[in-house]
Structures are given as C-alpha cells and as structure tokens.
C-alpha atoms as a PDB file:
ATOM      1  CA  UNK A   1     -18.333   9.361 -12.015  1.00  0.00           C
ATOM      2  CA  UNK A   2     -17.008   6.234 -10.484  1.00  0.00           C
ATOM      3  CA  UNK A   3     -14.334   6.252  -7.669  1.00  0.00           C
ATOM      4  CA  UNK A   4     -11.405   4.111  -9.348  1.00  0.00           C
ATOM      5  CA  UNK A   5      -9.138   2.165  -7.420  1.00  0.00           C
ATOM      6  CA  UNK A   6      -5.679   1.058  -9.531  1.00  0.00           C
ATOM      7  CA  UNK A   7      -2.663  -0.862  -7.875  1.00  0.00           C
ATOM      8  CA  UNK A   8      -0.017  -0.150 -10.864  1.00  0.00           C
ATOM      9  CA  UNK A   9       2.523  -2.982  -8.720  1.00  0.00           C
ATOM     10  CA  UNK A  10       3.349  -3.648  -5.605  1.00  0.00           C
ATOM     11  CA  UNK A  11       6.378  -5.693  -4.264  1.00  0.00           C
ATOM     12  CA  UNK A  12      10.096  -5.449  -2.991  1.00  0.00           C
ATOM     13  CA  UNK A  13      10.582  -3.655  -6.510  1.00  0.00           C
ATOM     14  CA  UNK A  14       8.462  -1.100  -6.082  1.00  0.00           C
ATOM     15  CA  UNK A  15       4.774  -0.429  -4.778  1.00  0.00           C
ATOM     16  CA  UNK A  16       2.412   2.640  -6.516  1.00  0.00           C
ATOM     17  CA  UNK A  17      -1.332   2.735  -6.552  1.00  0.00           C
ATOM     18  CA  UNK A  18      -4.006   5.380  -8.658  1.00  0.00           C
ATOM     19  CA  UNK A  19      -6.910   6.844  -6.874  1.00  0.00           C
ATOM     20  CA  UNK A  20      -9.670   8.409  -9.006  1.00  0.00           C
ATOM     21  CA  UNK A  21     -12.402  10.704  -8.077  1.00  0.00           C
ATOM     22  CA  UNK A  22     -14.720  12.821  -9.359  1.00  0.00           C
ATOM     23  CA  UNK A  23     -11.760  15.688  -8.215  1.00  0.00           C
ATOM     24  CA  UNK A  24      -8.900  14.137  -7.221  1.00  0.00           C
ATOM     25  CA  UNK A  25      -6.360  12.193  -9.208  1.00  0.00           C
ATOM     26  CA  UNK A  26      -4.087  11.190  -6.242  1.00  0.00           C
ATOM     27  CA  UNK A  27      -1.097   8.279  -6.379  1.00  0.00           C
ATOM     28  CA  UNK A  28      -0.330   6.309  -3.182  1.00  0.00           C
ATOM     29  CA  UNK A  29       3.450   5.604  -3.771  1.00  0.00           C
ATOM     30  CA  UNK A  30       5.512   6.049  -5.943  1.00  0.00           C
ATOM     31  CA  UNK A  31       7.650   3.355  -5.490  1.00  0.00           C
ATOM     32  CA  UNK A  32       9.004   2.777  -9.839  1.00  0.00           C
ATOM     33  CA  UNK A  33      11.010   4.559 -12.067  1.00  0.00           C
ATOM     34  CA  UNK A  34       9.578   7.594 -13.109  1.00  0.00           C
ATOM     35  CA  UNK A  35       9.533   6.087 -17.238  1.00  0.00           C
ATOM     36  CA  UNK A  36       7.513   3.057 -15.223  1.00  0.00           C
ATOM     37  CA  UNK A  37       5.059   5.262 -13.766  1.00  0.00           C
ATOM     38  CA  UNK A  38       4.650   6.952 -16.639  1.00  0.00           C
ATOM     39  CA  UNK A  39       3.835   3.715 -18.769  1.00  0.00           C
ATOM     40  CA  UNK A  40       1.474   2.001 -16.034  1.00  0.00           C
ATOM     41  CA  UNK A  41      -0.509   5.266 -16.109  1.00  0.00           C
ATOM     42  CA  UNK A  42      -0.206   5.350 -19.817  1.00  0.00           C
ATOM     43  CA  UNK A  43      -2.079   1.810 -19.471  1.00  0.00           C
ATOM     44  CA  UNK A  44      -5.189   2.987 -17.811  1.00  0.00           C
ATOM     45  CA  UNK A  45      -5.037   6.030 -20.747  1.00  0.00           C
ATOM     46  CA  UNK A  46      -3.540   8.390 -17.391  1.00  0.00           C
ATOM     47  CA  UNK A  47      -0.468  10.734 -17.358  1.00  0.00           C
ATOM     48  CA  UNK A  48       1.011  11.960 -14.276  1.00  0.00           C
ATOM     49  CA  UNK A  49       0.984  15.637 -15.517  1.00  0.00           C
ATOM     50  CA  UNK A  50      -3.032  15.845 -14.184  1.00  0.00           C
ATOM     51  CA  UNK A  51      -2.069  13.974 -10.760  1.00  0.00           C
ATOM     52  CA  UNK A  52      -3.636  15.990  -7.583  1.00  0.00           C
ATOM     53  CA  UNK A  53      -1.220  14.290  -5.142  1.00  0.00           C
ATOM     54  CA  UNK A  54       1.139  11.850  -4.361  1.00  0.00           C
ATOM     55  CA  UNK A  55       0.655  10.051  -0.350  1.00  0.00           C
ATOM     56  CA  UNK A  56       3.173   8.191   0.711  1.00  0.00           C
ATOM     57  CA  UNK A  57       3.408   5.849   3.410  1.00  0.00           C
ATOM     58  CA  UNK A  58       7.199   5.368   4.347  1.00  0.00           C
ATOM     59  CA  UNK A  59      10.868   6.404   3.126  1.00  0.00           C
ATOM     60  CA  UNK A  60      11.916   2.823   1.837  1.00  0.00           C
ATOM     61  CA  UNK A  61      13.456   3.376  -1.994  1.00  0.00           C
ATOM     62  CA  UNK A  62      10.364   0.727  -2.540  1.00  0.00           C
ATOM     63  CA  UNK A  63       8.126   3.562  -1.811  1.00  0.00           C
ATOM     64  CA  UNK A  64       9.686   6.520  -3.077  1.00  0.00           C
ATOM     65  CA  UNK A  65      12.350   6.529  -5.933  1.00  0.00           C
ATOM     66  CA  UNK A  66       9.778   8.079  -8.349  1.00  0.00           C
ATOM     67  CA  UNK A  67       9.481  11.162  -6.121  1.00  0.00           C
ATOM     68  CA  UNK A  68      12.011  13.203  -8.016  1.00  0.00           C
ATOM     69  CA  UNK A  69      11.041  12.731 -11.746  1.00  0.00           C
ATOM     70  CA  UNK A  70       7.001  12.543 -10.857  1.00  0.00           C
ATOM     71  CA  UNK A  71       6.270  15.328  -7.830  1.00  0.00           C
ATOM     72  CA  UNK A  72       9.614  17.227  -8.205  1.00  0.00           C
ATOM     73  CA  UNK A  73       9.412  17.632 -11.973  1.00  0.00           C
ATOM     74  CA  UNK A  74       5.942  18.058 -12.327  1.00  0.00           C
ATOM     75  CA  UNK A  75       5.153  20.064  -9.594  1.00  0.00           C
ATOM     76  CA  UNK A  76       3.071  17.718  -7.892  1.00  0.00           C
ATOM     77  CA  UNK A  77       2.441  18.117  -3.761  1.00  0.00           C
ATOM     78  CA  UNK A  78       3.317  15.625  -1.836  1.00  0.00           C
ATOM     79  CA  UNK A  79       1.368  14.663   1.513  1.00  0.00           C
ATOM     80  CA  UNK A  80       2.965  12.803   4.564  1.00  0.00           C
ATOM     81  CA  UNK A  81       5.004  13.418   8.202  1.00  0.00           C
ATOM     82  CA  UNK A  82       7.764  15.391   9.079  1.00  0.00           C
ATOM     83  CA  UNK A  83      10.017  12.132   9.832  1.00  0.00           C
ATOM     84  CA  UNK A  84       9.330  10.723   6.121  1.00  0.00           C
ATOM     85  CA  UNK A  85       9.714  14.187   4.709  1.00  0.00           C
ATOM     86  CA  UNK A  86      13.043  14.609   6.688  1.00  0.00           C
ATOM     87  CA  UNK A  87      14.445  11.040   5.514  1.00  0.00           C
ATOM     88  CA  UNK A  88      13.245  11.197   1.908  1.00  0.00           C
ATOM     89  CA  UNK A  89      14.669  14.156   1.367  1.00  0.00           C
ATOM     90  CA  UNK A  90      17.860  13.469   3.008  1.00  0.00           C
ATOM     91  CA  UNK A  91      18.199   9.834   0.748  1.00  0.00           C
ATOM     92  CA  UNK A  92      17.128  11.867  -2.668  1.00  0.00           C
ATOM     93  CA  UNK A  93      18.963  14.603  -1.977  1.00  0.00           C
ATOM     94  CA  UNK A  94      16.256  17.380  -2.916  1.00  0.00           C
ATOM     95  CA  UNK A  95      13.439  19.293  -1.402  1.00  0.00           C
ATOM     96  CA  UNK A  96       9.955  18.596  -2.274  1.00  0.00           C
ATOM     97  CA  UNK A  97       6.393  20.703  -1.978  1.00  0.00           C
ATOM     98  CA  UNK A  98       5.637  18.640   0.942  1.00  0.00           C
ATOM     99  CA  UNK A  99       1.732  18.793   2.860  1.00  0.00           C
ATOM    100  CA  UNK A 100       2.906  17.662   5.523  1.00  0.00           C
ATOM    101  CA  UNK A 101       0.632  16.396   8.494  1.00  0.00           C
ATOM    102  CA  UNK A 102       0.886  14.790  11.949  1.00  0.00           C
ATOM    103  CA  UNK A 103       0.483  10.647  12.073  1.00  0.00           C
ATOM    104  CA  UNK A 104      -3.365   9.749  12.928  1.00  0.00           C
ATOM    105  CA  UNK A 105      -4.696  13.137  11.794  1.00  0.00           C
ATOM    106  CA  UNK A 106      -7.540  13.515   8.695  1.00  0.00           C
ATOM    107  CA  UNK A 107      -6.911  16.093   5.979  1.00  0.00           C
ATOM    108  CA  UNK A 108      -8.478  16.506   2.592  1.00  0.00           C
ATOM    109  CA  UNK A 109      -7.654  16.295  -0.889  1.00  0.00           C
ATOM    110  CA  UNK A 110     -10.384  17.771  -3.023  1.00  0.00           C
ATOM    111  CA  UNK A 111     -13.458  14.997  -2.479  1.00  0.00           C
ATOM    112  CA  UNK A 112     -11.425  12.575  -0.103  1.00  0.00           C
ATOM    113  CA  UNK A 113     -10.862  12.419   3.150  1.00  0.00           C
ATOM    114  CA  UNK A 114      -7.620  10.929   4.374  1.00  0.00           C
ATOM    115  CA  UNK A 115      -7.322   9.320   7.189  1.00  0.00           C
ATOM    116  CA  UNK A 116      -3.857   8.719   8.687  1.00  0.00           C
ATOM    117  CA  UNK A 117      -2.631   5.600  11.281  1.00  0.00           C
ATOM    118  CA  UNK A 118       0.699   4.762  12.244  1.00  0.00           C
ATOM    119  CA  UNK A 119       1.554   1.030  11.505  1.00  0.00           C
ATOM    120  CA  UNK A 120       4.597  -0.907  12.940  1.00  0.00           C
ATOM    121  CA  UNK A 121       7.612  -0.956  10.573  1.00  0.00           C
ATOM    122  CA  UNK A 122      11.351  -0.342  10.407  1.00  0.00           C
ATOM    123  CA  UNK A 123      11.103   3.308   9.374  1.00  0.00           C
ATOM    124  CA  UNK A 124      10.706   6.952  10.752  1.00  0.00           C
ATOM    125  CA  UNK A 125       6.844   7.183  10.805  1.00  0.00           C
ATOM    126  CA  UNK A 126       5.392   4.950   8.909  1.00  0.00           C
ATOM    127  CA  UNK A 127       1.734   5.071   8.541  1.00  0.00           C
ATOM    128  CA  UNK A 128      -1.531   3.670   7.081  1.00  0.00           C
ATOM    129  CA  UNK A 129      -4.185   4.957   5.258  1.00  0.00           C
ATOM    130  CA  UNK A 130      -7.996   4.970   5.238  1.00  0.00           C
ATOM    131  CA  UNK A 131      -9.404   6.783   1.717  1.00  0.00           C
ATOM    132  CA  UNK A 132     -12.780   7.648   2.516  1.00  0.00           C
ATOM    133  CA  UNK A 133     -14.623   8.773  -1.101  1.00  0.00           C
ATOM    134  CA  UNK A 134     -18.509   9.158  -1.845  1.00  0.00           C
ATOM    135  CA  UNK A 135     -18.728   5.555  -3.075  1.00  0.00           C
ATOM    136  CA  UNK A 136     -16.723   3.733  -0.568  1.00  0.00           C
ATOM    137  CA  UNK A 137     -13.559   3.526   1.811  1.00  0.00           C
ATOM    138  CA  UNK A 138     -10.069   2.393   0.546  1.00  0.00           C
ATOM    139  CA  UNK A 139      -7.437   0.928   3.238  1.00  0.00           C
ATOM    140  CA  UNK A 140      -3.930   0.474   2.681  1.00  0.00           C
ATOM    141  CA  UNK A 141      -1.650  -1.525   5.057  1.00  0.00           C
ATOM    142  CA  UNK A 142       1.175  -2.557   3.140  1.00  0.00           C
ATOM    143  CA  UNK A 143       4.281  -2.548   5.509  1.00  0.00           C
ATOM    144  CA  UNK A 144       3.890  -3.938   8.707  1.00  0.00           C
ATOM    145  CA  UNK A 145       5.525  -6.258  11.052  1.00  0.00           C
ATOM    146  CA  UNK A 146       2.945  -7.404  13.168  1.00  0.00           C
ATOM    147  CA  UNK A 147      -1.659  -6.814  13.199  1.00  0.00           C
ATOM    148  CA  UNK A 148      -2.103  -3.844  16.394  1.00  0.00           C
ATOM    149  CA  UNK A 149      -5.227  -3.285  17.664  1.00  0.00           C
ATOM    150  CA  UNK A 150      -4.969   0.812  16.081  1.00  0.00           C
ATOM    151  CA  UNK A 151      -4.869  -0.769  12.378  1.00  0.00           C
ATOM    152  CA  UNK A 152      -7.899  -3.018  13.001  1.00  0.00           C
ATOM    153  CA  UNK A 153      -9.825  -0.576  14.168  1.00  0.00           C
ATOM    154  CA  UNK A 154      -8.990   2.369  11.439  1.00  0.00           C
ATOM    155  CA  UNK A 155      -9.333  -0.350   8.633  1.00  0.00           C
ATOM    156  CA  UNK A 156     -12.665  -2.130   9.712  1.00  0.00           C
ATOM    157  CA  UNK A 157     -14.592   0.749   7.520  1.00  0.00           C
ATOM    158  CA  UNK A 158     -12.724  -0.251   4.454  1.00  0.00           C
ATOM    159  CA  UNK A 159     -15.052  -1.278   1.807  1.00  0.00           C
ATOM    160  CA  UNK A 160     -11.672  -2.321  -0.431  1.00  0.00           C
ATOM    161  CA  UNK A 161      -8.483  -3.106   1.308  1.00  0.00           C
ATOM    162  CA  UNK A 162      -4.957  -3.181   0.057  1.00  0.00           C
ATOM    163  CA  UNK A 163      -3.517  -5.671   2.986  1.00  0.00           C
ATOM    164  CA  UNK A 164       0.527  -7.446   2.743  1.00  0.00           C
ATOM    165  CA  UNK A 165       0.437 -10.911   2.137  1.00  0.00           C
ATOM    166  CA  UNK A 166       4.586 -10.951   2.314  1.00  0.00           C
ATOM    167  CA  UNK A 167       5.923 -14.404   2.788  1.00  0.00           C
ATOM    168  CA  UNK A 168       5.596 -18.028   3.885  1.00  0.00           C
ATOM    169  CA  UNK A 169       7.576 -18.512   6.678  1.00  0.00           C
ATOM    170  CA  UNK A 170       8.917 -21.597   5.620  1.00  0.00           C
ATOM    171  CA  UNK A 171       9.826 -20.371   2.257  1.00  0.00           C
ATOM    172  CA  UNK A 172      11.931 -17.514   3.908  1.00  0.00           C
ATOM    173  CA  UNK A 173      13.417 -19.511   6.251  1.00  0.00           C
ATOM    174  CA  UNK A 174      15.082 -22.055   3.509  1.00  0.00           C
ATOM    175  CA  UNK A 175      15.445 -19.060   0.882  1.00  0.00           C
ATOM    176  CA  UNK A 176      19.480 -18.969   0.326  1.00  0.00           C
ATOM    177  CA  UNK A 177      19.299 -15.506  -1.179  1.00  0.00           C
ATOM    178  CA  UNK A 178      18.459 -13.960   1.965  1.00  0.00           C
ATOM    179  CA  UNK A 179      21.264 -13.521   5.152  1.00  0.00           C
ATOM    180  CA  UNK A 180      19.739 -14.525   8.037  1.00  0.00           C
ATOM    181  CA  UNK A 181      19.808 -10.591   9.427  1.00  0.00           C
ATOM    182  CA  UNK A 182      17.927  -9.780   7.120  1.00  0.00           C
ATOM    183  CA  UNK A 183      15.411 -12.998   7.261  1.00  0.00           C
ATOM    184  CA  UNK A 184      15.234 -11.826  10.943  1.00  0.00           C
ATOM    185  CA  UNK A 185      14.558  -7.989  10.286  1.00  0.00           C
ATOM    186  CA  UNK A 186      11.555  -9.793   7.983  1.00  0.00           C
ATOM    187  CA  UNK A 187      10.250 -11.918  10.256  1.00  0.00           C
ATOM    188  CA  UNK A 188      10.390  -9.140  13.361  1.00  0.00           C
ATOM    189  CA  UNK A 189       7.326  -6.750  14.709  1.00  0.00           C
ATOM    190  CA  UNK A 190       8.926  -4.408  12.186  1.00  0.00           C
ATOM    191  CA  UNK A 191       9.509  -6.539   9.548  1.00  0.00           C
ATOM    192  CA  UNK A 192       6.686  -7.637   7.174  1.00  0.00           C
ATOM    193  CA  UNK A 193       3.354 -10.098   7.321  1.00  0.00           C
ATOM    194  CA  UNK A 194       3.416 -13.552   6.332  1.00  0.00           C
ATOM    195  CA  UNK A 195       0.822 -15.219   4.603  1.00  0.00           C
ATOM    196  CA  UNK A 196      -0.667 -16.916   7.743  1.00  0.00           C
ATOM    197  CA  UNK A 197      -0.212 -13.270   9.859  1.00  0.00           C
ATOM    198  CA  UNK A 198      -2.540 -11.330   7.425  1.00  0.00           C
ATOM    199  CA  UNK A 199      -4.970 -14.452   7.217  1.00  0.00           C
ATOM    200  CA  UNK A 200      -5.319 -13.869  10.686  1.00  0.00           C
ATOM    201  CA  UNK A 201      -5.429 -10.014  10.724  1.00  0.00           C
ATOM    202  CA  UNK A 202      -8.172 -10.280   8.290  1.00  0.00           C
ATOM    203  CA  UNK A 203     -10.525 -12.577  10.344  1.00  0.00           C
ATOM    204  CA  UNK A 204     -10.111  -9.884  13.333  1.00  0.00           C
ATOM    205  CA  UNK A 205     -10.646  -6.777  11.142  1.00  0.00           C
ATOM    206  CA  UNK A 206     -13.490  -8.393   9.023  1.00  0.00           C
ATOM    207  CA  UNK A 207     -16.387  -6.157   8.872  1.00  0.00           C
ATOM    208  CA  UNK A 208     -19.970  -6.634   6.624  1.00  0.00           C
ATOM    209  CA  UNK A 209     -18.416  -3.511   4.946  1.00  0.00           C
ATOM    210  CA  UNK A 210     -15.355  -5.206   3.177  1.00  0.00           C
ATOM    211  CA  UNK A 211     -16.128  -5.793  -0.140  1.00  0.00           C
ATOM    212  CA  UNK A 212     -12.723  -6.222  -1.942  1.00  0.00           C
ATOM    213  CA  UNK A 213      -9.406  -7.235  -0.771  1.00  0.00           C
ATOM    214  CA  UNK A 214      -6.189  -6.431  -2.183  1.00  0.00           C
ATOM    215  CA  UNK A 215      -3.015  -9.118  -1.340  1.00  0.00           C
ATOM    216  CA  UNK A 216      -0.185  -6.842  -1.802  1.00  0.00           C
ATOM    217  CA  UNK A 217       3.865  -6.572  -1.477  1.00  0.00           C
ATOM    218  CA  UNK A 218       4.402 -10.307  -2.309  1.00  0.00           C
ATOM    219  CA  UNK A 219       7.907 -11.624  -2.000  1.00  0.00           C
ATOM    220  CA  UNK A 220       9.151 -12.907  -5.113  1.00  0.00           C
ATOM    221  CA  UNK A 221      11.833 -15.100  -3.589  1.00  0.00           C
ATOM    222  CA  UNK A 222      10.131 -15.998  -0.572  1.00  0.00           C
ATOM    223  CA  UNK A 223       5.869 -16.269  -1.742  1.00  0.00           C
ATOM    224  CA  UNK A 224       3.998 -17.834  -4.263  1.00  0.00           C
ATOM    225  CA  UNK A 225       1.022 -15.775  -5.415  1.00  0.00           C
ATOM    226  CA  UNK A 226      -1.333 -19.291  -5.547  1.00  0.00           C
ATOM    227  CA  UNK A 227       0.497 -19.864  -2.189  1.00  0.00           C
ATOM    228  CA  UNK A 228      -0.939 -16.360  -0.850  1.00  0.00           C
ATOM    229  CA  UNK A 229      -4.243 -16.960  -2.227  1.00  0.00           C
ATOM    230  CA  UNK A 230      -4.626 -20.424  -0.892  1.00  0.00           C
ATOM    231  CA  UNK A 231      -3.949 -19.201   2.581  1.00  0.00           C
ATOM    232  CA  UNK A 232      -6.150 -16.118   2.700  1.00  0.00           C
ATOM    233  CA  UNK A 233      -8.924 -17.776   0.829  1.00  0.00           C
ATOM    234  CA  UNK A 234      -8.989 -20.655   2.788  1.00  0.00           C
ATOM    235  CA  UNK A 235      -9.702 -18.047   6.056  1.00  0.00           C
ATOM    236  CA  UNK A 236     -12.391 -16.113   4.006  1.00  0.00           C
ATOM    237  CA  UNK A 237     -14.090 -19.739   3.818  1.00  0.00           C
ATOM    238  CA  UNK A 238     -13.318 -20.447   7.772  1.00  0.00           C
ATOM    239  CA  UNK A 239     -15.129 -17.476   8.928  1.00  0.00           C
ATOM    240  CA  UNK A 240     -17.972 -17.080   6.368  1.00  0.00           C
ATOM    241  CA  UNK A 241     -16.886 -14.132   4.204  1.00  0.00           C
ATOM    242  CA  UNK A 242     -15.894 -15.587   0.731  1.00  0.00           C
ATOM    243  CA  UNK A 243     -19.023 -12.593  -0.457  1.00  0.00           C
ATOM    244  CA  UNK A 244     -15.354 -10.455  -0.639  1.00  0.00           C
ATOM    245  CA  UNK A 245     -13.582 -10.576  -3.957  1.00  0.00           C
ATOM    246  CA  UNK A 246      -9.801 -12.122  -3.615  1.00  0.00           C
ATOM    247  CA  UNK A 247      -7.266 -10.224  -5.773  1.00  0.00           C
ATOM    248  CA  UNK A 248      -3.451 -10.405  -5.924  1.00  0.00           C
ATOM    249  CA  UNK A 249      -1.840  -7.710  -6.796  1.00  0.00           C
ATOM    250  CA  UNK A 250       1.272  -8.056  -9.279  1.00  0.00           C
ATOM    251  CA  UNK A 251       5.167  -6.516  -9.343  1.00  0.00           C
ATOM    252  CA  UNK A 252       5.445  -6.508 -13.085  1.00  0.00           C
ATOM    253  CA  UNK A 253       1.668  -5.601 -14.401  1.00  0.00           C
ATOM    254  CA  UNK A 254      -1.329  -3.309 -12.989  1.00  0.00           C
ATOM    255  CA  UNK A 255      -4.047  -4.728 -11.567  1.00  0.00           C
ATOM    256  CA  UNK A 256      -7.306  -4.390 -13.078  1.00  0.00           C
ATOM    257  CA  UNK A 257      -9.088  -1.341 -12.201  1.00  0.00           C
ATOM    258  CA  UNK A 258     -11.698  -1.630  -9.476  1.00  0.00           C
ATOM    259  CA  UNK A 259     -14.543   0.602 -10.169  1.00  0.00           C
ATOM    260  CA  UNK A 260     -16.342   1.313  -6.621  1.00  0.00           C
END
C-alpha cells in the first residue's frame, strides 16, 4: 500500500493534513471545526473514528480548535511537548490523552518514525516535523519566522515538503486590515515567511531527494497564490531543480492526494 500524503487546508483559518500508511492513519493539525474535519476526510472516503494520531505542531487556535470534538471525543492520542500540552489545554479548557515527548527527539507511530525540530515562532515550543515512512520522508515547516540552520538540516531528507509561503512583503505592508503590531509580529524572527524568505530557504535546503513541495499557510489578505508560485518557481528555475513538483496548498479545499 501506498504512503498517502493529504493537506485538507492550510491558512490563517485553519491548517490540518492526513498521513496514510500501511498502519498508521495519523492527522498533522487539526486546525478546523470538528464538522470541517469531518467533511474533508469524508472527501478522500476517510472518517476520523479510524485516525491513529493527531501531531501537532503549536497551540495557535489555527492549529488546534478541532482537538476537542476529534481526539477528545473520539478517543484519539495526541502527540507533542509539555509546553503545547500545557497551553492547549489551558485555552480549551480540557485534558487530553496526550504522548507527550521532548522537542528534537524521534518516537514512533506504528510504521513511521517521527522526527521532532524546534522551529522559531511566537509560541511555547513550537516544532517541526520530519515523517519518515517506507516510501519516502514528509517535512512540515509551516510556522516560522525566520530559515535556522537546525530546520535545513532536519528537512534536507524530505522527499515531499510542506514549507510556508506566508506573504509578500509589500502586500502586508500596504494591507489596511492589519495594525501595524501585528504587521510587525508577522514580519519578526517569530512571525511568519514571506514569499521571497522561503524561496530562499528552499535553495539552501535543496537536496536530490526533494521530490514534491508543498506552499502552505498562505495569507489571504496579504498573498496571492500565482504570486507565491511565481516567486518559488522562479528559484526552482535559478538553481536547477524545476524536476520537483510545485503545489499550493488551499484554505477552503484539500489538496489532491499525493501518493508516494
């Protein structure tokens, strides 16, 4: 059986992705409603009652709000630090079967190895993650303010990548919905990438390996998706690597699924 990668939406409204093995049904986020995450999976003919796990990266209501009708109701454990444990369950107001484990440690979950990475963002502990299944590696790095050396080198075995493409910079600089706190927490080390910033994260963590890459967490005010795929393809071209398959993923609608 095929490893199947799903990214059921990603953006400021909410970010959840399906993982498929042979054993392991796991969802990376659950960052909708739980009636939405119930109707993405419906999509891809999946229902959250045979779900193995649920990772998550960070506390942000982006990230989370499903927690308590998917993993509470159903039973489901739920795998990340202390900190997020500690500040998820103080914002939702419940207790959770949480697995939890320390930032840039490995665990299983039935026939995939997760490897954990902590990534710079304005949260308790955030972290990456490196899904390493029999037919390939997975890398998500959806939150982060700034490319660190640590996130290059634990995503550079990714054969598919799920990387934020957040903003132009110009955009969010004009964009009168935004206060210019927040435009600043955005555009900080702990904010989010730009469009030009993962461009140029990609070039330095481009490996033979990488296959398929995922732009993710788009800004709906502040982004245009042919905006974000100009940019990034434009570097693929630059440094000889348009062999990897461009994707955007979408708020409102899944993503294809990516059989590995």
């Amino acid at each position: 059986m095929a490893v199947k990668l799903t990214i059921l939406g990603s953006g400021s409204g909410g970010n959840c992705a399906y993982i498929e093995t042979a054993e392991a049904r796991i969802l990376l986020d659950a960052g909708f409603s739980p009636r939405q995450i119930r109707q993405r999976l419906a999509s891809i003919g999946r229902t959250p009652e045979n779900l193995t796990a649920i990772l998550v990266t960070h506390e942000h209501s982006d990230h989370i709000q499903g927690l308590p009708g998917i993993a509470q109701k159903l039973n489901i454990p739920v795998y990340c630090n202390r900190a997020t444990k500690d500040e998820f369950e103080r914002i939702l107001e419940t207790h959770f079967d949480c697995r939890l484990f320390d930032t840039g440690a490995s665990f299983e979950i039935a026939d995939v190895q997760v490897d954990t990475f902590t990534i710079p963002h304005d949260a308790q502990d955030p972290v990456g993650f490196l899904l390493r299944t029999t037919d390939g590696n997975i890398g998500f790095v959806t939150d982060l303010g700034h490319m660190t050396k640590l996130v290059i080198e634990r995503t550079r075995a990714a054969n598919v990548l799920v990387l934020e493409s957040n903003h132009d910079v110009k955009m969010l600089k004009e964009c009168p919905h935004r206060s210019w706190p927040l435009k600043q927490r955005i555009l900080g080390r702990h904010g989010h990438l730009s469009n030009e910033a993962a461009a140029e994260a990609v070039a330095q963590m481009m490996s033979a390996d990488l296959r398929h890459l995922y732009l993710a967490h788009l800004s709906r005010e502040c982004n245009r998706p042919e905006l974000a795929h100009y940019v990034m393809a434009e570097q693929l071209h630059h440094i000889g690597a348009t062999y990897v398959q461009l994707r955007l993923a979408a708020q409102d609608v899944p993503c294809s699924t990516l059989e590995l």
